[in-house]
Protein backbone atom coordinates (compact mmCIF):
# COMPACT_ATOMS: atom_id res chain seq x y z
CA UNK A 1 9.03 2.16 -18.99
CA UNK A 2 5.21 1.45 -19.54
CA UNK A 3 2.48 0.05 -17.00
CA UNK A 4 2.98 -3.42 -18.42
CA UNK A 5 6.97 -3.40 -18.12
CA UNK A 6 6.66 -1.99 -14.39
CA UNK A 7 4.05 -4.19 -13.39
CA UNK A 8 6.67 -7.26 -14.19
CA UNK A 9 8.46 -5.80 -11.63
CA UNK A 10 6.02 -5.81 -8.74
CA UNK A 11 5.81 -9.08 -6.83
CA UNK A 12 2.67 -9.18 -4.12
CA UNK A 13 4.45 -10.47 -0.99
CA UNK A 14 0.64 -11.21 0.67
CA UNK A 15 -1.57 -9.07 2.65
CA UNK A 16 -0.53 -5.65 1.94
CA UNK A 17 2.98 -6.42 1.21
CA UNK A 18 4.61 -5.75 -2.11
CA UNK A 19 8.35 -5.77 -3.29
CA UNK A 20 9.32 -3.61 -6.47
CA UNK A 21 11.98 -4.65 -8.22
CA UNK A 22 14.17 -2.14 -9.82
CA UNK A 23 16.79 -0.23 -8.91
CA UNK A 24 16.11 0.99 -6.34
CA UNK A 25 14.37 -2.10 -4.70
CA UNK A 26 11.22 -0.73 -2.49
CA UNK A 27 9.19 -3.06 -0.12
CA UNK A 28 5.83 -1.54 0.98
CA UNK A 29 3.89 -2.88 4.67
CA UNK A 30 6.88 -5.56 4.65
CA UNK A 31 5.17 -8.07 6.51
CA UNK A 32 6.07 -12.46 6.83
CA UNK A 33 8.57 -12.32 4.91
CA UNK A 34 10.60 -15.60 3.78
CA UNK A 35 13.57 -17.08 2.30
CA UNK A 36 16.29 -14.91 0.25
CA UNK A 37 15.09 -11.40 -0.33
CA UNK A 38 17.05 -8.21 -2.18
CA UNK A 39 18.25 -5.92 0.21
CA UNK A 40 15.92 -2.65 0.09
CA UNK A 41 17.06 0.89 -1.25
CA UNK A 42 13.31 1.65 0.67
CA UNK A 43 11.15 0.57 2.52
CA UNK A 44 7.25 2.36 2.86
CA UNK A 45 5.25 1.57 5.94
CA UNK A 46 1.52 3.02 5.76
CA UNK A 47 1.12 2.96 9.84
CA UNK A 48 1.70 1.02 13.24
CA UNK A 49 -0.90 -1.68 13.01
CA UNK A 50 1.28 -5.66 13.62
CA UNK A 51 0.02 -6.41 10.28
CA UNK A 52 2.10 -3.43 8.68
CA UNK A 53 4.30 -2.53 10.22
CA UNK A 54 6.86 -5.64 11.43
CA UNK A 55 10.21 -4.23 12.86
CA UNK A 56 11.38 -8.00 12.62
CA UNK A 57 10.35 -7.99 9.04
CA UNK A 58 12.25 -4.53 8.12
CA UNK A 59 15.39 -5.87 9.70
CA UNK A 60 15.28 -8.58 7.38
CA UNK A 61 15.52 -6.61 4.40
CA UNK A 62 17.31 -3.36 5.39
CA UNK A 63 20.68 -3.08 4.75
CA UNK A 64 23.25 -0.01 5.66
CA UNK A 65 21.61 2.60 3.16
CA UNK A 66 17.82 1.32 3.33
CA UNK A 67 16.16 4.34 4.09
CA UNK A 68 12.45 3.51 5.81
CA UNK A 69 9.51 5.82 5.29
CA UNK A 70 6.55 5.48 7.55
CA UNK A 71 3.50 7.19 9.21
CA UNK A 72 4.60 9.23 12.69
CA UNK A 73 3.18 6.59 14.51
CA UNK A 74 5.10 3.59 13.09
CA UNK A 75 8.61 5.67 12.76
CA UNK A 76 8.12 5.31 16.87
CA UNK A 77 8.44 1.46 16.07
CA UNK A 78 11.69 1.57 13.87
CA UNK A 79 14.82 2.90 14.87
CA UNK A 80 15.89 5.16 12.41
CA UNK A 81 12.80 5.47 10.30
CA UNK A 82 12.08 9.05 8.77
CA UNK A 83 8.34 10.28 9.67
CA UNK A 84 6.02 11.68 6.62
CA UNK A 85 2.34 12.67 7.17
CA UNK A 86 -0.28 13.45 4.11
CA UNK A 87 0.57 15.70 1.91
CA UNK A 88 4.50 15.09 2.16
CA UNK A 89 6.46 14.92 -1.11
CA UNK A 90 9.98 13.57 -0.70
CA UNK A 91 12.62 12.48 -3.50
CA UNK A 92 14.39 8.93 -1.85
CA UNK A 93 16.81 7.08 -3.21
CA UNK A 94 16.01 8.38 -6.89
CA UNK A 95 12.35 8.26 -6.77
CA UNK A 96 9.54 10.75 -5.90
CA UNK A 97 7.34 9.55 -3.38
CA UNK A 98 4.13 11.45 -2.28
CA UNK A 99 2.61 10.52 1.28
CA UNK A 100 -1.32 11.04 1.08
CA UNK A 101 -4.54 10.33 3.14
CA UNK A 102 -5.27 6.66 4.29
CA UNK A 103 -8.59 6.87 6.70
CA UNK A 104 -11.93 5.03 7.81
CA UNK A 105 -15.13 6.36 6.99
CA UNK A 106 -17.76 4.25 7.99
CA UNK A 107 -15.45 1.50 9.92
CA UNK A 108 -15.36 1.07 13.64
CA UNK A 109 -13.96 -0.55 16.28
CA UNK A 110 -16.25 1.13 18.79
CA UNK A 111 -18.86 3.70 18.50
CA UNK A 112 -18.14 7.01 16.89
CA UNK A 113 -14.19 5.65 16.80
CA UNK A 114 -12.62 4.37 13.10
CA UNK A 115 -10.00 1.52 13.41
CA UNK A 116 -7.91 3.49 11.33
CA UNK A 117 -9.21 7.57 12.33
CA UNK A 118 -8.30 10.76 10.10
CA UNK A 119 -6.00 12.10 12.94
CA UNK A 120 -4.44 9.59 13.54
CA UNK A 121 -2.44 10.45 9.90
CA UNK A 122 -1.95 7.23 8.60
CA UNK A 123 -0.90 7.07 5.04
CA UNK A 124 -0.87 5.57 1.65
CA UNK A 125 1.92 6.07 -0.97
CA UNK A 126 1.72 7.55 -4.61
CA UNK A 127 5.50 6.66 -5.68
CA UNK A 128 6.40 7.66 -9.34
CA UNK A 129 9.07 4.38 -10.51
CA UNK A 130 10.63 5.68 -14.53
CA UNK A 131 7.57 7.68 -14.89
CA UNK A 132 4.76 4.86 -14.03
CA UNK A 133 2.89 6.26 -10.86
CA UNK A 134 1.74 3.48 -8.36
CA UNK A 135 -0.53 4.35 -5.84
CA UNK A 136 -0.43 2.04 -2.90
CA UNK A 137 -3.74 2.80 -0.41
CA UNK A 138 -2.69 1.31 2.97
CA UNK A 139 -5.81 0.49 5.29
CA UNK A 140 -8.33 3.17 4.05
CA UNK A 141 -12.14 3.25 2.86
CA UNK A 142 -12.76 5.50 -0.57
CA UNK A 143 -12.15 9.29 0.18
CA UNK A 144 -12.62 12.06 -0.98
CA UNK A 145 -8.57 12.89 -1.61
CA UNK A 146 -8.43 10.01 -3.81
CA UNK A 147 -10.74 11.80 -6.61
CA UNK A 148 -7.41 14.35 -6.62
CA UNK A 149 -4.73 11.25 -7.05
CA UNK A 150 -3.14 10.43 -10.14
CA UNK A 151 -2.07 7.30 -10.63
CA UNK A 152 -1.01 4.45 -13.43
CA UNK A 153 -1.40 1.64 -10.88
CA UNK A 154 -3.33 1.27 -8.07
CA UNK A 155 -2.96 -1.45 -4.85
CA UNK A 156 -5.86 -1.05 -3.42
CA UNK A 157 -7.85 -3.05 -0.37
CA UNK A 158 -11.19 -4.92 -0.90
CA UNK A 159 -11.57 -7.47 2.05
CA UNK A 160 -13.92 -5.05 3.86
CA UNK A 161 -13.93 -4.56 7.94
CA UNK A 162 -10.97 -2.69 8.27
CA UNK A 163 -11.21 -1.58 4.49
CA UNK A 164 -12.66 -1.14 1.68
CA UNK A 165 -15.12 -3.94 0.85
CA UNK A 166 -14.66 -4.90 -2.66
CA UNK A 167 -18.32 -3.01 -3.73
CA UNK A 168 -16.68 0.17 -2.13
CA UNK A 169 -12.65 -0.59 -3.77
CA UNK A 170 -14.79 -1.12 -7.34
CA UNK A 171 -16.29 2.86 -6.81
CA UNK A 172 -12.57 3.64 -5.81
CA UNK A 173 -10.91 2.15 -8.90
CA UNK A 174 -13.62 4.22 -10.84
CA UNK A 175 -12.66 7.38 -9.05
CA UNK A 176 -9.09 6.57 -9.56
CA UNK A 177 -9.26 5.64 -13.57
CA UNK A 178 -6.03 4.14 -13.72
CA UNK A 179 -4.87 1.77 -16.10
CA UNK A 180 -4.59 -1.52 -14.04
CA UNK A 181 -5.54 -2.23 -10.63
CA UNK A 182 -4.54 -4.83 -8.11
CA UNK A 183 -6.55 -6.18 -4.80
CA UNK A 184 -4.79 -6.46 -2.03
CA UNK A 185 -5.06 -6.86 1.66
CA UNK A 186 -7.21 -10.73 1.52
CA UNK A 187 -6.44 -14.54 1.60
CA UNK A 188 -4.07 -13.87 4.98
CA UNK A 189 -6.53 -14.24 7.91
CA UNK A 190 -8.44 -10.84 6.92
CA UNK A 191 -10.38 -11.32 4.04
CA UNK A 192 -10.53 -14.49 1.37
CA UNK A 193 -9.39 -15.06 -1.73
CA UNK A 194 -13.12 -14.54 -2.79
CA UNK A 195 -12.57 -10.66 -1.90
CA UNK A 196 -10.22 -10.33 -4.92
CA UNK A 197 -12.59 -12.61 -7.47
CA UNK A 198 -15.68 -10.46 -6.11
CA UNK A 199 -13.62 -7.27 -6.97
CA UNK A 200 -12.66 -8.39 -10.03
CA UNK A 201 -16.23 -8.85 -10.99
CA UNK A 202 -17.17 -5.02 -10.25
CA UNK A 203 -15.18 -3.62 -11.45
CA UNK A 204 -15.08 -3.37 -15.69
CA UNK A 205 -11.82 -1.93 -15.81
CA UNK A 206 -8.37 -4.33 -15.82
CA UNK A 207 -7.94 -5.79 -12.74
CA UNK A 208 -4.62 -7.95 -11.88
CA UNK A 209 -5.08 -10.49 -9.23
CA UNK A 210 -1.98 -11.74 -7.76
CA UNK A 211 -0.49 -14.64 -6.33
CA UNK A 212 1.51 -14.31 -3.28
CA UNK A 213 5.24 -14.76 -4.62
């Protein structure tokens, strides 16, 4: 299956919230969801934070052989959720998935102290789906791991604050080289729509912006 066929598949949910369609059905930061939604095979949480990681919003979608991923911190949050820190490469229900770094660098909530700090392990997701690799970022600024991540897609953040803005996401995408990227984390209180136009005019490579499905 090639980038264009898998990114059919891929339905931006808002925020950082995206459902792939395939088998297996995989819902990443599952977050406000409404009406009649597939069942998940997975479900990827990047860390704790209320606007990640919903327990209400998991329950909606997880059926009797979901099996939910997340950071240590947000596996405290769902009964049943499996634990994965950076670095962690785990086959799930048919498809690799590879846990890496997802950190601030220069964003704080108080002096000296990142809303989202290296130790604290958070993580994003590089998930290979029929040979496409998507790399999904979760709250992070551009790191250094992500010059060593391979991807085909990238979901990356560009409202800025909490994140990347989209000046910093543009260097990211350039880091990352992969063949299509898509803004997330904007337009739902944190962040405007404006954050994905701005990105889009960055960055030179092909950018898909989204509308919230």
């Amino acid at each position: 299956m090639n980038v264009d066929q898998v990114m059919e598949k891929l339905h931006w949910l808002g925020h950082d919230s995206f459902r792939l369609d395939g088998p297996p059905v995989v819902y990443f930061d599952p977050l406000e969801l409404e009406g009649q939604l597939p069942t998940a095979d997975l479900i990827l949480i990047s860390h704790e934070h209320y606007d990640h990681c919903s327990p209400d919003d998991v329950a909606k979608i997880r059926g009797p052989n979901t099996q939910v991923l997340t950071s240590a911190s947000a596996a405290e949050m769902i009964p049943g959720a499996q634990a994965i820190h950076p670095g962690d490469e785990v086959t799930v229900a048919g498809i690799k998935v590879q846990a890496v770094p997802a950190y601030n660098i220069d964003k704080f909530r108080s002096p000296g102290v990142p809303f989202h700090p290296k130790d604290a392990k958070h993580v994003g997701y590089v998930v290979t789906f029929d040979g496409t690799r998507i790399y999904f970022a979760g709250d992070t600024d551009h790191i250094p791991e992500m010059g060593d991540i391979e991807c085909d897609i990238a979901l990356l953040p560009v409202s800025g604050t909490y994140v990347m803005t989209a000046e910093e996401a543009a260097d990211a995408a350039r880091t990352l080289n992969p063949q299509v990227v898509v803004p997330m984390h904007y337009g739902a209180g944190i962040g405007t729509p404006e954050d994905g136009s701005r990105f889009t005019e960055l960055y030179d490579g092909r950018v898909m912006v989204m509308k919230s499905a």
